[in-house]
Protein backbone atom coordinates (compact mmCIF):
# COMPACT_ATOMS: atom_id res chain seq x y z
CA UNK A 1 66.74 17.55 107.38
CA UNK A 2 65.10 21.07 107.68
CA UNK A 3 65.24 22.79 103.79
CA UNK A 4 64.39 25.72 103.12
CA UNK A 5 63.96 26.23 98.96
CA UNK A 6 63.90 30.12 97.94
CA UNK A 7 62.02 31.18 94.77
CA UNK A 8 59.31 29.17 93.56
CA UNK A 9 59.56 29.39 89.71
CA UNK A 10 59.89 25.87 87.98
CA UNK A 11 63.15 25.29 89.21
CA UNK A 12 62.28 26.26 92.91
CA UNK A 13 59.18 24.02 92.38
CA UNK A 14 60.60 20.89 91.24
CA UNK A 15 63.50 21.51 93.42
CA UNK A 16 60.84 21.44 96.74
CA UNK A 17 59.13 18.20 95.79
CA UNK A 18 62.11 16.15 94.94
CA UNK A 19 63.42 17.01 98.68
CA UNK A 20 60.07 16.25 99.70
CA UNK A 21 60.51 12.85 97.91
CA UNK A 22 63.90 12.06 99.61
CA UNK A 23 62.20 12.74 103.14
CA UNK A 24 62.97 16.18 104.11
CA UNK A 25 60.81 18.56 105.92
CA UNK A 26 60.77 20.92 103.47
CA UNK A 27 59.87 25.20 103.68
CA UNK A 28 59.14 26.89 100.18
CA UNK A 29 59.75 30.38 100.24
CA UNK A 30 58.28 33.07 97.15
CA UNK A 31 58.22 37.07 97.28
CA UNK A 32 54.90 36.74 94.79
CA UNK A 33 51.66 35.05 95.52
CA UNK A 34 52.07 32.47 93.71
CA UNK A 35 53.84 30.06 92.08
CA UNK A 36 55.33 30.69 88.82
CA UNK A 37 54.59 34.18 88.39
CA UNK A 38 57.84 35.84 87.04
CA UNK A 39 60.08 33.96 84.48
CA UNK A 40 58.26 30.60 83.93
CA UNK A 41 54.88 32.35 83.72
CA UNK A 42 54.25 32.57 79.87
CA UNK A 43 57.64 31.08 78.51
CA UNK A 44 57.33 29.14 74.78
CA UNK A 45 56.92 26.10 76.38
CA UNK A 46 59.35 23.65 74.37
CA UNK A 47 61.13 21.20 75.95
CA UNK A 48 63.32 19.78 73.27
CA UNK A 49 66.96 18.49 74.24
CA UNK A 50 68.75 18.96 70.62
CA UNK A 51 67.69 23.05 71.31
CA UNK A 52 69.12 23.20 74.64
CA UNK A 53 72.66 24.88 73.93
CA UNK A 54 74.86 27.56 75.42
CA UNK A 55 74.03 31.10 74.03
CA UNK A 56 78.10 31.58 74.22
CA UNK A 57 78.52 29.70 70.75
CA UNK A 58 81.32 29.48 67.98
CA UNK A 59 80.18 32.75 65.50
CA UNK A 60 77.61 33.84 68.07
CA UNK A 61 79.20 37.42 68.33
CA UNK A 62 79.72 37.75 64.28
CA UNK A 63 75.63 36.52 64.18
CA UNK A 64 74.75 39.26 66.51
CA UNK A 65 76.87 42.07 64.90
CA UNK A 66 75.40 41.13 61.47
CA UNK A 67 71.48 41.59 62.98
CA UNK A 68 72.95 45.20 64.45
CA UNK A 69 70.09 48.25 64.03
CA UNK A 70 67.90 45.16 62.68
CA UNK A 71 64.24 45.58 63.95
CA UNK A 72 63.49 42.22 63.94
CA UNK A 73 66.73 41.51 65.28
CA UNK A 74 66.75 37.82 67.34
CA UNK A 75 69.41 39.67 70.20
CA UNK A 76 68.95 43.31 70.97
CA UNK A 77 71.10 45.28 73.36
CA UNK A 78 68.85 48.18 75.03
CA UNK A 79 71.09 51.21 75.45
CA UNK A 80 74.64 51.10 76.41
CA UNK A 81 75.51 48.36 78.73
CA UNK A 82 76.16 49.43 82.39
CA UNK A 83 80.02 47.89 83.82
CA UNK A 84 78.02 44.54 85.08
CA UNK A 85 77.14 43.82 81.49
CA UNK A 86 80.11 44.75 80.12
CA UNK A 87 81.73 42.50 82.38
CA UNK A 88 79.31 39.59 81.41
CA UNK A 89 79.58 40.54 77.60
CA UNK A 90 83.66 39.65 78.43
CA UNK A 91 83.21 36.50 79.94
CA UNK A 92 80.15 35.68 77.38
CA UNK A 93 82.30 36.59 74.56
CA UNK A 94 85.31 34.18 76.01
CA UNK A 95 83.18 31.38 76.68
CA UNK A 96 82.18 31.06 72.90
CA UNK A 97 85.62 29.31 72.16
CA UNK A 98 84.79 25.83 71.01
CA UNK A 99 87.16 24.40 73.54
CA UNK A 100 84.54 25.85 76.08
CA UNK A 101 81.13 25.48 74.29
CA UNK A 102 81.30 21.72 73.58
CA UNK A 103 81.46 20.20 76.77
CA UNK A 104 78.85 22.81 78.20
CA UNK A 105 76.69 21.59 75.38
CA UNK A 106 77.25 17.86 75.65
CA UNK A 107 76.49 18.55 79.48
CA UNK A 108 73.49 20.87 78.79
CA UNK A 109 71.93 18.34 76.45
CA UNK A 110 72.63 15.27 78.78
CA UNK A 111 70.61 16.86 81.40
CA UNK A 112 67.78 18.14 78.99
CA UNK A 113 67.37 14.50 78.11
CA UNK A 114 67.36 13.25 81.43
CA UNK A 115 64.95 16.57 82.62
CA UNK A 116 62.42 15.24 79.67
CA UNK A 117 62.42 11.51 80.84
CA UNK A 118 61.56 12.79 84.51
CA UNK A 119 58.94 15.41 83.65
CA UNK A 120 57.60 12.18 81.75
CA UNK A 121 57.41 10.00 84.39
CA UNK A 122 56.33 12.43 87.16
CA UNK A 123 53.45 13.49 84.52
CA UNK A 124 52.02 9.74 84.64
CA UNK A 125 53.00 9.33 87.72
CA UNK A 126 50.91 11.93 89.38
CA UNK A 127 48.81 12.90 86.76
CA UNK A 128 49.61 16.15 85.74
CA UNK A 129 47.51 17.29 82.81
CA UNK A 130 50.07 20.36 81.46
CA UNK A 131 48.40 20.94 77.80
CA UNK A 132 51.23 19.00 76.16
CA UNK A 133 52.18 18.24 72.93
CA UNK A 134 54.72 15.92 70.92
CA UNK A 135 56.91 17.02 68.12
CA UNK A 136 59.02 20.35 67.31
CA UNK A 137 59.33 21.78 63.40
CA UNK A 138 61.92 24.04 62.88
CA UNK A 139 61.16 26.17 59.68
CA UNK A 140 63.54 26.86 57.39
CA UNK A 141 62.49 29.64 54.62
CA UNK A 142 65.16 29.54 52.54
CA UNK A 143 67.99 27.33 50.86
CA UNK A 144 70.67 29.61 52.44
CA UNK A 145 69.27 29.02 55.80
CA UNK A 146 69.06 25.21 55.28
CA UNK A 147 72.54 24.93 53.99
CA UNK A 148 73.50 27.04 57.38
CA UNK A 149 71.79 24.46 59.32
CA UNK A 150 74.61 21.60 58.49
CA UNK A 151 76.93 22.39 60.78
CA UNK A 152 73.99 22.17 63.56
CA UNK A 153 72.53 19.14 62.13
CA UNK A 154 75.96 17.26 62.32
CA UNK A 155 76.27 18.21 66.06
CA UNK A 156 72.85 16.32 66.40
CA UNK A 157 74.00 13.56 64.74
CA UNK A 158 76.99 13.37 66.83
CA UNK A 159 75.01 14.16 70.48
CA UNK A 160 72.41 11.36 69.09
CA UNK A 161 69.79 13.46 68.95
CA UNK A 162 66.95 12.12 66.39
CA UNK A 163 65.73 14.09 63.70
CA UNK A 164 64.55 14.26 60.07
CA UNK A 165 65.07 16.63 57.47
CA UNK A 166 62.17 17.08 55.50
CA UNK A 167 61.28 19.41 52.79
CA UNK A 168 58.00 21.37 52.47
CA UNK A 169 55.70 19.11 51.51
CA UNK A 170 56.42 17.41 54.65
CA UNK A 171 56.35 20.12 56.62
CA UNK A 172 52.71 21.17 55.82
CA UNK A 173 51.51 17.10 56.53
CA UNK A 174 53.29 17.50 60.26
CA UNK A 175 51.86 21.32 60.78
CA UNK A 176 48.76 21.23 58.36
CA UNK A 177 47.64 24.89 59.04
CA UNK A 178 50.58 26.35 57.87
CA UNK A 179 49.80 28.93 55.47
CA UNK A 180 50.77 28.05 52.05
CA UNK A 181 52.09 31.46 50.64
CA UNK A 182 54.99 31.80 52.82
CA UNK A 183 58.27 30.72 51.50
CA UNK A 184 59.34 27.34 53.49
CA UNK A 185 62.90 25.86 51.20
CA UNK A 186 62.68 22.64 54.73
CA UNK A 187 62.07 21.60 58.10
CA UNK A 188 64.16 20.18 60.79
CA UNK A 189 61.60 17.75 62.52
CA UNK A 190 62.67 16.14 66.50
CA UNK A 191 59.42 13.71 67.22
CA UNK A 192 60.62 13.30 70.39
CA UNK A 193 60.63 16.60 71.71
CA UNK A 194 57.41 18.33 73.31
CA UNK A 195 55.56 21.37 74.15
CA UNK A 196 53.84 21.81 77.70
CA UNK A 197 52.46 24.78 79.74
CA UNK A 198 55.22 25.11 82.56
CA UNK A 199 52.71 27.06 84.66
CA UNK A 200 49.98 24.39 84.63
CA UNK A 201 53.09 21.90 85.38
CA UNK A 202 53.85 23.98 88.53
CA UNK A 203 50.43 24.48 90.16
CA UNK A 204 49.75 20.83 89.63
CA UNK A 205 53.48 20.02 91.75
CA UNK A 206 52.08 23.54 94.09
CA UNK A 207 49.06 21.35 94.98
CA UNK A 208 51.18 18.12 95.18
CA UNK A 209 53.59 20.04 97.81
CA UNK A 210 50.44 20.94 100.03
CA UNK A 211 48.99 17.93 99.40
CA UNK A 212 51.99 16.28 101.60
CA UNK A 213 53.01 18.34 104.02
CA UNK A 214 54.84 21.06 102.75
CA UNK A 215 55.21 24.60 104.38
CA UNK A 216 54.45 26.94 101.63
CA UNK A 217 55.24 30.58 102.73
CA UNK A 218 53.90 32.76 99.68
CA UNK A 219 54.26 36.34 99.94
CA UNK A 220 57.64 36.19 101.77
CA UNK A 221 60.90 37.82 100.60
CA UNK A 222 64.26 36.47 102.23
CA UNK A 223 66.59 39.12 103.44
CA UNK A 224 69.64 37.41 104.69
CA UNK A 225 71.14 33.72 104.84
CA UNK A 226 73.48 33.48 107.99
CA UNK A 227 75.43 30.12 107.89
CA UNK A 228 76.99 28.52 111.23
CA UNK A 229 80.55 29.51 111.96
CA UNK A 230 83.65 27.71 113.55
CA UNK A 231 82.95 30.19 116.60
CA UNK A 232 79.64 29.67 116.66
CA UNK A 233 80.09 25.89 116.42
CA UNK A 234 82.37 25.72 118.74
CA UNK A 235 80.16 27.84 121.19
CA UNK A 236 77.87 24.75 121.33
CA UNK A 237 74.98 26.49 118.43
CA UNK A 238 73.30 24.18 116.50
CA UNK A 239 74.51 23.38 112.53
CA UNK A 240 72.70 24.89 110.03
CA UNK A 241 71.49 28.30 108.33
CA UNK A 242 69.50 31.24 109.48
CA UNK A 243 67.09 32.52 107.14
CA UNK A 244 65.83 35.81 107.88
CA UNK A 245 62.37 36.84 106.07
CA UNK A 246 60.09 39.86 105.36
CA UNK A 247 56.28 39.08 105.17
CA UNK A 248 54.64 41.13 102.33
CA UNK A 249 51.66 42.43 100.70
CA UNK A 250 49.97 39.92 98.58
CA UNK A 251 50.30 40.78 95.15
CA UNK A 252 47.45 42.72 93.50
CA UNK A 253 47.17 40.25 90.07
CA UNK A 254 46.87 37.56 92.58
CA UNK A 255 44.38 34.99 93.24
CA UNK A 256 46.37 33.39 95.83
CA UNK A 257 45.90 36.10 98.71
CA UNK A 258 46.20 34.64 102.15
CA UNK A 259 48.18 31.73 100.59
CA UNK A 260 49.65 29.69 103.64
CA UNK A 261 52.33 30.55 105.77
CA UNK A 262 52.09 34.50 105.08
CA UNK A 263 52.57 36.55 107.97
CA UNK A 264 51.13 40.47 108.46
CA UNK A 265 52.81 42.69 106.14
CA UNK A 266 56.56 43.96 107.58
CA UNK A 267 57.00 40.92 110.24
CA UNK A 268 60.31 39.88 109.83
CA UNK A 269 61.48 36.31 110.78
CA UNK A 270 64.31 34.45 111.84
CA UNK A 271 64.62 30.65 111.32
CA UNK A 272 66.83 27.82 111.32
CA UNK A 273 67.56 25.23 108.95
CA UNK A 274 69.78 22.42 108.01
CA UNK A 275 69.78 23.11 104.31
CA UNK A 276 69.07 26.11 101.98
CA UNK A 277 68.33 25.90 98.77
CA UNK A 278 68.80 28.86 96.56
CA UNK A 279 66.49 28.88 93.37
CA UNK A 280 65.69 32.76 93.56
CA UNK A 281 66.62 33.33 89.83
CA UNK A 282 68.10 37.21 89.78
CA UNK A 283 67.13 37.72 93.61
CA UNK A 284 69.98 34.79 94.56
CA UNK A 285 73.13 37.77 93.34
CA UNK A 286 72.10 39.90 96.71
CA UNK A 287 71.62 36.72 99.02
CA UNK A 288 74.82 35.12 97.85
CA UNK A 289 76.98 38.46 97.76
CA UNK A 290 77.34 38.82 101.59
CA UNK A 291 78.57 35.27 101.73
CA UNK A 292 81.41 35.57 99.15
CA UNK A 293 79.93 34.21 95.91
CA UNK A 294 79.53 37.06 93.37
CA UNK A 295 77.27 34.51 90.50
CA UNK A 296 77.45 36.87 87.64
CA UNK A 297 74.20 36.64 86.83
CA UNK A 298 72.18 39.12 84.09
CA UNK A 299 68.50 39.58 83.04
CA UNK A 300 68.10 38.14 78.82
CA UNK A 301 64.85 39.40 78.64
CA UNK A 302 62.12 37.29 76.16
CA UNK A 303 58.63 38.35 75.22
CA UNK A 304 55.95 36.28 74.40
CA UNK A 305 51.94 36.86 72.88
CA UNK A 306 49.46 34.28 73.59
CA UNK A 307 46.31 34.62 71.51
CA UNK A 308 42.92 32.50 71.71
CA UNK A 309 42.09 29.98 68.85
CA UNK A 310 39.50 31.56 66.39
CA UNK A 311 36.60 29.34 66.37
CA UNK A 312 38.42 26.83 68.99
CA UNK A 313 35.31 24.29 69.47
CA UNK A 314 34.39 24.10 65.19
CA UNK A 315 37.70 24.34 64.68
CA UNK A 316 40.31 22.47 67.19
CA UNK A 317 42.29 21.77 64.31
CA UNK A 318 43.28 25.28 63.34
CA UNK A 319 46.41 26.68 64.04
CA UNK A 320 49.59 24.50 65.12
CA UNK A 321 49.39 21.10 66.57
CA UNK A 322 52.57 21.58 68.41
CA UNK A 323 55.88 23.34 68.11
CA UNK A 324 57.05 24.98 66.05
CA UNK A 325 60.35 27.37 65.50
CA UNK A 326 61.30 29.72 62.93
CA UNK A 327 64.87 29.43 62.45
CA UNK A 328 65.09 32.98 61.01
CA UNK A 329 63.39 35.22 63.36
CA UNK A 330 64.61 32.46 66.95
CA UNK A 331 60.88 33.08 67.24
CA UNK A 332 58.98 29.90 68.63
CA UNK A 333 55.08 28.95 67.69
CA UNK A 334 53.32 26.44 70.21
CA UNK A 335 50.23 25.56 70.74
CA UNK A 336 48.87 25.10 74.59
CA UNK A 337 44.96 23.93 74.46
CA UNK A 338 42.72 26.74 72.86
CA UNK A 339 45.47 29.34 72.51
CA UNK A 340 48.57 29.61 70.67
CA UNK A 341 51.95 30.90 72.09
CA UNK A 342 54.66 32.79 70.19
CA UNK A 343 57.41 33.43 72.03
CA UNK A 344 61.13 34.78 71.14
CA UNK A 345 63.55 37.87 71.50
CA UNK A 346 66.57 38.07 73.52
CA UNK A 347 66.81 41.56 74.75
CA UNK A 348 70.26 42.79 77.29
CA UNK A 349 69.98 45.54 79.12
CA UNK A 350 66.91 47.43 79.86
CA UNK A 351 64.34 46.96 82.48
CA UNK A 352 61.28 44.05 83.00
CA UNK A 353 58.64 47.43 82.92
CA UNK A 354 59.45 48.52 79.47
CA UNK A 355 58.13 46.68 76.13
CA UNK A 356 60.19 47.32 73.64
CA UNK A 357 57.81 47.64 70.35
CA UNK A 358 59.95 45.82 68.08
CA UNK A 359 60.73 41.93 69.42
CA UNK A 360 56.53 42.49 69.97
CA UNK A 361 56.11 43.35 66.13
CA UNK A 362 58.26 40.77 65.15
CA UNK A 363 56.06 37.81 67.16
CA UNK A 364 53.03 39.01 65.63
CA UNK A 365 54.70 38.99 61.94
CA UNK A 366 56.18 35.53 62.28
CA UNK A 367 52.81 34.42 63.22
CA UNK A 368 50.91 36.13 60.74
CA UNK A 369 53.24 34.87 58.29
CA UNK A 370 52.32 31.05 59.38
CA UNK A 371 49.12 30.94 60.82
CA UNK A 372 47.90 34.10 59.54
CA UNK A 373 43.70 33.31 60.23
CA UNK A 374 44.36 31.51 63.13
CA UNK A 375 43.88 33.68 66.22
CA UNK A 376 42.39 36.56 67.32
CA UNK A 377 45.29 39.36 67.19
CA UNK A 378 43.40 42.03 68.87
CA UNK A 379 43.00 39.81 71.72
CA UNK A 380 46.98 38.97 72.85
CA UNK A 381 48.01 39.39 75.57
CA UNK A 382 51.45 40.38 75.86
CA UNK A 383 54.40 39.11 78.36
CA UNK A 384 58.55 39.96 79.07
CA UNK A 385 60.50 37.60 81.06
CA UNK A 386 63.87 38.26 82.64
CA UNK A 387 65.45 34.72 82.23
CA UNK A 388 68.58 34.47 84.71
CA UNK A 389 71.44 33.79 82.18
CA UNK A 390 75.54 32.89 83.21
CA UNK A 391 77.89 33.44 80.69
CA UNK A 392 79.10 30.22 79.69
CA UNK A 393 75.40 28.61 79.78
CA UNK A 394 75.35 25.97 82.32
CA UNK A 395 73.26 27.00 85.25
CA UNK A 396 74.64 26.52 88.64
CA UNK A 397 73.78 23.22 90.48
CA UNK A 398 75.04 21.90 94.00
CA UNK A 399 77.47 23.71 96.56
CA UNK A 400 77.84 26.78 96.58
CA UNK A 401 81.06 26.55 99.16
CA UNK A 402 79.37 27.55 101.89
CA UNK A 403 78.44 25.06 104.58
CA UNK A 404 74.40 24.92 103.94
CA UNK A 405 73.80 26.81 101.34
CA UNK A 406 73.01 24.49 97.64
CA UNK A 407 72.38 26.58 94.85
CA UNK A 408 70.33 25.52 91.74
CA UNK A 409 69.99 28.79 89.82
CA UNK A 410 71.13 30.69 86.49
CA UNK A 411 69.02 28.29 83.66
CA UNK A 412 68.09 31.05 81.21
CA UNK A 413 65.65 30.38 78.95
CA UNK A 414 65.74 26.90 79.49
CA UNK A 415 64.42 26.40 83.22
CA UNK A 416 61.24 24.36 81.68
CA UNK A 417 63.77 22.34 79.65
CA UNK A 418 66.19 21.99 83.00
CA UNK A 419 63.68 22.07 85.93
CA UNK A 420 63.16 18.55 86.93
CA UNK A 421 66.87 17.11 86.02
CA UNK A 422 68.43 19.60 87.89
CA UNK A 423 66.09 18.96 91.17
CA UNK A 424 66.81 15.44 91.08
CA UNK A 425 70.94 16.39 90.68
CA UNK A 426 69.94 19.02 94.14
CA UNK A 427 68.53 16.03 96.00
CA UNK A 428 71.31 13.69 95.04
CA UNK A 429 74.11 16.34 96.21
CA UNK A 430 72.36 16.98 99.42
CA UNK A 431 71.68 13.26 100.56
CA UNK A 432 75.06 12.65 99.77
CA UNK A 433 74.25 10.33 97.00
CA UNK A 434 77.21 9.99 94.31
CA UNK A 435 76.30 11.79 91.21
CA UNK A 436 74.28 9.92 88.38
CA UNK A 437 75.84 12.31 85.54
CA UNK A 438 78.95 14.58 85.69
CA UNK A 439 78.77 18.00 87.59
CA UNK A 440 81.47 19.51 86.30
CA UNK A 441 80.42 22.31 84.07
CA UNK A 442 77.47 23.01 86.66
CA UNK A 443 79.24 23.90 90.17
CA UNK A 444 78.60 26.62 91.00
CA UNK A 445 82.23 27.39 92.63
CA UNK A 446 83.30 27.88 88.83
CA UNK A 447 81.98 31.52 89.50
CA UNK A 448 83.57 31.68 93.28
CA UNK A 449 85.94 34.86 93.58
């Protein structure tokens, strides 16, 4: 078949070489220059399956009222929220019931597990060099906050998820270079998980996609998906969906200009194809809207700093060897080659332009509280994500309901930690392939008005 995949984050990405893999001729669309510019560009870069849980969560709304007017608050609302977040808020706050967040959990973590065995494998397979990374420490400062980890540490027990508890000692043999002033009562330590740079990860499948055949169409924003109707079956027109396209500028930051397949600014274009894919992250709400699926989708926006390593060639071992997390402040610590990533904050409401100055201060404190010698502050450079978030947490994978159009959107903040499971469940759907896990709590027609 003819695919078409729109957006090419790490989802769209993955998504476009798996249907390669099956045998389709496959067309990657991307309004930006590149791939991997918008929310997978500077995320933490953990990919740990015991962390991969619905934000709608048992106590979740009594956690975020108690941080309220906090500073270093972990969830910030920016301003009041407009009707659409209200309306999300309502269905967020209803999917917290534990009759709803257990299954989405058990299903979120079976296809974390599965995502990390298949980013694995296509790793060594192809050899994809993505600065990675084994082990996450969660830090816990205090007693209290250890004896509030229980409850979470039984749920891992039950999912099978391995870990240790350690206490501090322990902690500072895993992550040597953590500094020794800083209170630290334990650690929650998952040797199986892993930190990677999800940008490196999608160049290297960019080039793989080019490197077989691939139509890469960078710079291109798509307008309007037209499916086939009855009439127009019955008229005698072919099967399939039109995609209609806008050509654009290349973007300035870019160092992709003239990538292939971009057309002079303003051409528009129509084209056919069997399949469409939608992966467009915020951008699928105004393509799916005209064709009766209203995916109530919001912005939780996430900042990150990434700082070089002082000293990085006397020094390698300085700073973290890993991952790290910091149970109080949400706020994550990884290391990626010579720099070090700190990455946390979930901010509703506002817009991708604005920095707020506090979810910044509070990275930079929760690393100068660890690693306090071990980068070069003034030299950060400073990033805000709009992760695509549903209410319930389970992105939307497979039909959407609407003969051609597959959807595999709505991860959050864990795209890295879903990208390649969730391609492989696309391809399965769309070769007709029984499913290998259960799709319940990700169709998308859960969210069809």
């Amino acid at each position: 078949m003819r695919v078409a995949v729109i957006g090419a984050g790490i989802v769209g990405v993955t998504t476009a070489y798996e249907l390669l893999c099956d045998g389709h001729e496959v067309t990657l669309f991307e309004q930006r220059s590149s791939v991997a510019v918008e929310s997978s560009f500077a995320n933490a870069g953990v990919l740990a399956p015991g962390y991969v849980t619905p934000w709608a969560a048992p106590g979740m709304l009594r956690k975020v009222l108690g941080q309220w007017g906090r500073s270093d608050a972990a969830v910030r609302l920016a301003g009041l929220p407009n009707s659409a977040l209200a309306a999300w808020l309502w269905r967020w706050w209803r999917a917290c019931d534990p009759a709803h967040h257990a299954p989405n959990r058990a299903a979120m973590l079976a296809l974390a597990t599965r995502s990390l065995a298949h980013t694995r494998a296509l790793s060594e397979a192809l050899g994809i060099e993505y600065e990675r990374a084994r082990g996450l420490l969660v830090l816990l400062r205090s007693e209290r906050e250890l004896a509030a980890s229980r409850a979470g540490l039984r749920l891992l027990a039950e999912l099978e998820v391995g870990f240790h508890v350690v206490d501090a000692a322990v902690c500072r043999r895993i992550e040597p270079a953590l500094d020794a002033s800083t209170e630290l009562r334990a650690g929650i330590h998952l040797p199986s998980a892993e930190v990677g740079n999800c940008r490196q990860f999608a160049l290297a499948l960019k080039a793989e996609l080019q490197r077989r055949g691939a139509t890469l169409k960078f710079s291109q924003t798509v307008e309007r998906l037209t499916p086939a109707t009855e009439g127009s079956l019955q008229k005698g027109l072919a099967r399939g969906v039109e995609l209609t396209s806008w050509a654009l500028a290349p973007d300035a930051e870019s160092t992709f200009a003239g990538a292939v397949g971009a057309s002079a600014p303003g051409e528009r274009k129509h084209e056919r194809f069997d399949a469409v894919v939608v992966c467009a992250a915020l951008q699928s709400q105004a393509l799916l809207r005209p064709l009766g699926l209203r995916l109530p989708l919001q912005p939780v926006f996430g900042y990150s700093i990434t700082l070089p390593v002082r000293h990085f060639e006397a020094h390698p071992d300085v700073g973290p060897f890993a991952a790290l997390m910091d149970e109080r402040y949400k706020v994550a610590i990884t290391r990626l080659g010579d720099r070090v990533r700190v990455a946390g904050g979930a901010e509703l409401g506002g817009v991708l332009t604005r920095h707020s100055p506090a979810p910044i201060a509070t990275l930079h404190r929760v690393l100068q509280d660890w690693f306090p010698s071990a980068t070069h502050p003034a030299r950060a450079q400073t990033w805000k994500g709009a992760r695509p978030m549903l209410p319930d947490g389970p992105p939307a994978i497979g039909t959407s309901g609407v003969p051609g159009v597959w959807l595999n959107t709505g991860h959050g903040s864990s795209g890295w930690a879903l990208a390649c499971g969730s391609a492989q469940l696309v391809a399965e759907a769309l070769a007709g392939r029984p499913p290998s896990m259960d799709m319940a709590r990700f169709s998308p027609l859960r969210w069809r008005s």
